[in-house]
N, C-alpha and C. Protein backbone atom coordinates (compact mmCIF):
# COMPACT_ATOMS: atom_id res chain seq x y z
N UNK A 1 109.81 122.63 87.81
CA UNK A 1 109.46 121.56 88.70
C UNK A 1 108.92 122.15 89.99
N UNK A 2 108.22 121.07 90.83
CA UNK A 2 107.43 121.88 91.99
C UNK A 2 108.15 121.93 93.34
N UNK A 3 108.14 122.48 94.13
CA UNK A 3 109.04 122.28 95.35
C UNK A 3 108.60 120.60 96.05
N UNK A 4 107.41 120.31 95.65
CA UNK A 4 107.16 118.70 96.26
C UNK A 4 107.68 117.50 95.55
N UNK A 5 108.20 118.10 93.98
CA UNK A 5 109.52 116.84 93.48
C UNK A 5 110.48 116.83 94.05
N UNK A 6 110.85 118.18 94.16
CA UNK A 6 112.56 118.41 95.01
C UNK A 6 112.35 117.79 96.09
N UNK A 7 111.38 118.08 96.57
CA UNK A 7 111.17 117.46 98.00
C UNK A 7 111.38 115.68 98.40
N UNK A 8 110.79 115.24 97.47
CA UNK A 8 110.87 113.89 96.92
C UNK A 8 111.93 113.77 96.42
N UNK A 9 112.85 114.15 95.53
CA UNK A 9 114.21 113.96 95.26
C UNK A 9 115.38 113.64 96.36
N UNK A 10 115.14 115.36 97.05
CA UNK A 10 115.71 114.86 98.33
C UNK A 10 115.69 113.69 99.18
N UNK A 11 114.69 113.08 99.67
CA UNK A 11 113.67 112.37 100.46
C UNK A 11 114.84 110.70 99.52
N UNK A 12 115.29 111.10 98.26
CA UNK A 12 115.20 109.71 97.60
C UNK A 12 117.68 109.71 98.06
N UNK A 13 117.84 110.94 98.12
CA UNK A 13 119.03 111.36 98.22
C UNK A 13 119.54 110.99 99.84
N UNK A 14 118.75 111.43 100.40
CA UNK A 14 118.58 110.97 101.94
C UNK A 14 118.80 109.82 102.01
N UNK A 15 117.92 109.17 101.25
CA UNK A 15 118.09 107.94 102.15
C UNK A 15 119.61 106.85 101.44
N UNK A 16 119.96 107.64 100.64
CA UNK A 16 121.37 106.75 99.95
C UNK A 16 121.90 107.02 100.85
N UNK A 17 121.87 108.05 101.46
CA UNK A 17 122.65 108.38 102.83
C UNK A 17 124.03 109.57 102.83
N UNK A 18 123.60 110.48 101.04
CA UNK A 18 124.23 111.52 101.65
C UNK A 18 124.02 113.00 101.94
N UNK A 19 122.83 113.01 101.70
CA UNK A 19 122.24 114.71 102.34
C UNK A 19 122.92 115.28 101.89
N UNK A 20 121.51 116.48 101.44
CA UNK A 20 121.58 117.63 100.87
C UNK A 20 120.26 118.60 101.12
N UNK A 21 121.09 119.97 100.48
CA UNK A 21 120.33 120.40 100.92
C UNK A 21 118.80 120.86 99.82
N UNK A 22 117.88 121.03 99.62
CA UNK A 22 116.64 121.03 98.70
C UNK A 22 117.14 121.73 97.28
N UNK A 23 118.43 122.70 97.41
CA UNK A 23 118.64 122.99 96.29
C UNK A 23 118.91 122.09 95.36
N UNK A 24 120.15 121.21 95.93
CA UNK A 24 120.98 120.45 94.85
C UNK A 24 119.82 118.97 94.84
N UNK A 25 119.20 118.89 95.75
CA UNK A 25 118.27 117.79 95.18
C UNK A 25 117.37 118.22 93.84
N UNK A 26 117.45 119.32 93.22
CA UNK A 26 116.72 120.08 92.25
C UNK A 26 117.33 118.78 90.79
N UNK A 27 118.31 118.99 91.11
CA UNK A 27 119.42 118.02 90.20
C UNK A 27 118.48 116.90 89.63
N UNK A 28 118.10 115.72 90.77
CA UNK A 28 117.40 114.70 90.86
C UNK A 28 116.20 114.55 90.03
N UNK A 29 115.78 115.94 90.38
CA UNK A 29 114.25 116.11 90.60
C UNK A 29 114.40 116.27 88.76
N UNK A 30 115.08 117.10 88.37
CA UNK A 30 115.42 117.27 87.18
C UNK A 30 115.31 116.46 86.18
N UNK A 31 116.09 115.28 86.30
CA UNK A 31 116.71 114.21 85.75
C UNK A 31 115.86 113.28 85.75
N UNK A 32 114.81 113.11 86.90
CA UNK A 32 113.45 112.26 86.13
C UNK A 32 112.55 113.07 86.14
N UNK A 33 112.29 114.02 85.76
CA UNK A 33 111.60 114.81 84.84
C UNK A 33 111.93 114.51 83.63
N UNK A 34 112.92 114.55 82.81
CA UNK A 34 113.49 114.45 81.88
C UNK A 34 113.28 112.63 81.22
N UNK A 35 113.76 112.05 82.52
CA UNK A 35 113.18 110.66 81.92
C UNK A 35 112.06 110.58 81.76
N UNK A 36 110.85 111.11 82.46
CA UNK A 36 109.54 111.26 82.58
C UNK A 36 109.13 111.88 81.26
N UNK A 37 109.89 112.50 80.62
CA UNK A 37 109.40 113.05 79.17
C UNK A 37 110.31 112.36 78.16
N UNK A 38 110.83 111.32 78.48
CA UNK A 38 111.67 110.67 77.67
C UNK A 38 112.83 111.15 76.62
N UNK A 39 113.53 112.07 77.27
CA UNK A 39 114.12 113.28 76.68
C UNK A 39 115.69 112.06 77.32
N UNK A 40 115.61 111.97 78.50
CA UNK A 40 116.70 110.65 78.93
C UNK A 40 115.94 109.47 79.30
N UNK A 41 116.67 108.63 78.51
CA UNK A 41 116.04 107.07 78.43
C UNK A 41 116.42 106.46 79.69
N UNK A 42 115.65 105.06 79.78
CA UNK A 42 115.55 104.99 81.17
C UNK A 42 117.06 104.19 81.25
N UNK A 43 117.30 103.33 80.15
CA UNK A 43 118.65 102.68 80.15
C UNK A 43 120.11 103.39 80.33
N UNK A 44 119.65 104.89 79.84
CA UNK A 44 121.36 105.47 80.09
C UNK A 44 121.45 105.91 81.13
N UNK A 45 122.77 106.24 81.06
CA UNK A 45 123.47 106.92 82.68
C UNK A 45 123.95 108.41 82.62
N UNK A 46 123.62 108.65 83.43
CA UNK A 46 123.49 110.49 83.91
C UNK A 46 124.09 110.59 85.07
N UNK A 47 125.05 112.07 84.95
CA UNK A 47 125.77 112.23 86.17
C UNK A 47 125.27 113.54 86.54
N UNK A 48 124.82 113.50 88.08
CA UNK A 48 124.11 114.53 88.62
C UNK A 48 124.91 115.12 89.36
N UNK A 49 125.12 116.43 89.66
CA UNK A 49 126.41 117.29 90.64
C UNK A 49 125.54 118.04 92.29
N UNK A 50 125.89 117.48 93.08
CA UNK A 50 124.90 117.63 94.03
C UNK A 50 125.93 118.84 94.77
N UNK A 51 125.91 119.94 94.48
CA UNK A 51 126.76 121.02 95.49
C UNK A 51 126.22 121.03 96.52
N UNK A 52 125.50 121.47 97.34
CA UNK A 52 124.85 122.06 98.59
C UNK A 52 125.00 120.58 99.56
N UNK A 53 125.56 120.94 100.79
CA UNK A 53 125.39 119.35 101.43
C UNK A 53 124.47 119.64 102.61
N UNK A 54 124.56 118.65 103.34
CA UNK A 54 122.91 118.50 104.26
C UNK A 54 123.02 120.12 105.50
N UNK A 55 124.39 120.51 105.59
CA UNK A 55 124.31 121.42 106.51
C UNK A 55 124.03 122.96 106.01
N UNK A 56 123.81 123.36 104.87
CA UNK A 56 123.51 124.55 104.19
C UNK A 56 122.34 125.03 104.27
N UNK A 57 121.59 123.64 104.95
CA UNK A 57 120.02 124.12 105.59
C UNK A 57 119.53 123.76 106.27
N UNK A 58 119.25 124.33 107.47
CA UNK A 58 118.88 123.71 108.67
C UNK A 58 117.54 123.72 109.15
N UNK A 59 116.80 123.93 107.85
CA UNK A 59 115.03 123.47 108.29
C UNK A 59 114.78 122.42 107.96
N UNK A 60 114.92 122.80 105.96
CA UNK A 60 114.56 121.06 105.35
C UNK A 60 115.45 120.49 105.33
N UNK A 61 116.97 120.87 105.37
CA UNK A 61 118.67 120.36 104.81
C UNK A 61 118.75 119.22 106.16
N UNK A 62 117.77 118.99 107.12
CA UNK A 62 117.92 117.77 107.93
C UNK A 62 116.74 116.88 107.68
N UNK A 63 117.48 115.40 107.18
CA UNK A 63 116.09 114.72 107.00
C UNK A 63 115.28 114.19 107.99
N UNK A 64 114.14 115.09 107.06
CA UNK A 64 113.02 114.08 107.84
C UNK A 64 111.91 113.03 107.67
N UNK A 65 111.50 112.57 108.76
CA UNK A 65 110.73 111.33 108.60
C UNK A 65 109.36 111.70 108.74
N UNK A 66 108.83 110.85 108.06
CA UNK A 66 107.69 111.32 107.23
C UNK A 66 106.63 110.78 108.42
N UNK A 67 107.25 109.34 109.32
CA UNK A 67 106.12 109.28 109.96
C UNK A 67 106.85 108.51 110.89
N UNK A 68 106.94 108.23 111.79
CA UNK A 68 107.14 107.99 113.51
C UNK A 68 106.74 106.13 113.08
N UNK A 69 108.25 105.62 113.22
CA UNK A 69 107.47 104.10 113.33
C UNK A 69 108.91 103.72 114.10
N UNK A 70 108.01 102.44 114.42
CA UNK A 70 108.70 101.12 116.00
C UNK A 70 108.29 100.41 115.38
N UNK A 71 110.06 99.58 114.96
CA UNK A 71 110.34 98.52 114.58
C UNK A 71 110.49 97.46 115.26
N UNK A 72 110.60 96.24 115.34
CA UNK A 72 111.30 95.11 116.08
C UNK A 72 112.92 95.32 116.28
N UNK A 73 113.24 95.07 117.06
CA UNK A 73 114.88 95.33 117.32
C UNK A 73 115.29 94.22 117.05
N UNK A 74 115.25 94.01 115.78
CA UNK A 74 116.25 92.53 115.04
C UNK A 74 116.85 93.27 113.56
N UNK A 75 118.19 92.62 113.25
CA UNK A 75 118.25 93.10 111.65
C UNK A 75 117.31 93.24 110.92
N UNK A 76 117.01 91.74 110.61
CA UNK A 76 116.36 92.01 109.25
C UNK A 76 115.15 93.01 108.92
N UNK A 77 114.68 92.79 109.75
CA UNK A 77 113.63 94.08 110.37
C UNK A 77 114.20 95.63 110.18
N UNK A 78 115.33 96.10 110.72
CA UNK A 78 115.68 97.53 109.79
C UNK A 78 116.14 97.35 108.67
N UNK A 79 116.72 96.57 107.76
CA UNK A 79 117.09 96.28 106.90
C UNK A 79 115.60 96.79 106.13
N UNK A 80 114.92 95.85 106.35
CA UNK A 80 113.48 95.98 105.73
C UNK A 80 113.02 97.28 105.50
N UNK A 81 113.05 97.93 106.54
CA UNK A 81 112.70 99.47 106.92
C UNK A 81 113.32 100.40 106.31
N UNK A 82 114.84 100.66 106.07
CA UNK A 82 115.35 101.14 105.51
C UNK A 82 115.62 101.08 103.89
N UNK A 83 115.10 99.87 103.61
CA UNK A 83 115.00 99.67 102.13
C UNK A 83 113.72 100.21 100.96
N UNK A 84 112.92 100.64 102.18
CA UNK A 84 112.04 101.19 101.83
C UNK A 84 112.07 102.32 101.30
């Protein structure tokens, strides 16, 4: 896999909200690969082991945002944002 799935794995790990660091997002990255070749179906369930947590790396192991945005300061509005 390429370092820009992991990257994206992470990026998808982040935002559940529990950070890690690019290794153990490898996990992720893995696992739809695998669905992606239909090797795991999209209906079953897979348990992924995420060792490394967000502080084991302190370049990419802090997430980041991809792009600088200003929201409205109302709920539903980060709600929105964050669901993204």
């Amino acid at each position: 896999m390429t370092d820009e799935e992991i990257l994206a794995a992470k990026t998808v790990i982040d935002r559940a909200g529990l950070g890690c660091e690019p290794a153990s997002a490898a996990t992720l990255a893995g696992i739809r690969k695998l669905v992606e070749r239909g090797v795991i179906k999209r209906d079953e369930r897979v348990v992924g082991v995420l060792t490394g947590n967000l502080l084991k790396d302190n370049q990419t192991g802090i997430p980041q945002q991809s792009e600088k945005a200003v929201v409205a300061a109302d709920i539903d509005t980060v709600r929105r944002i964050l669901s993204q």
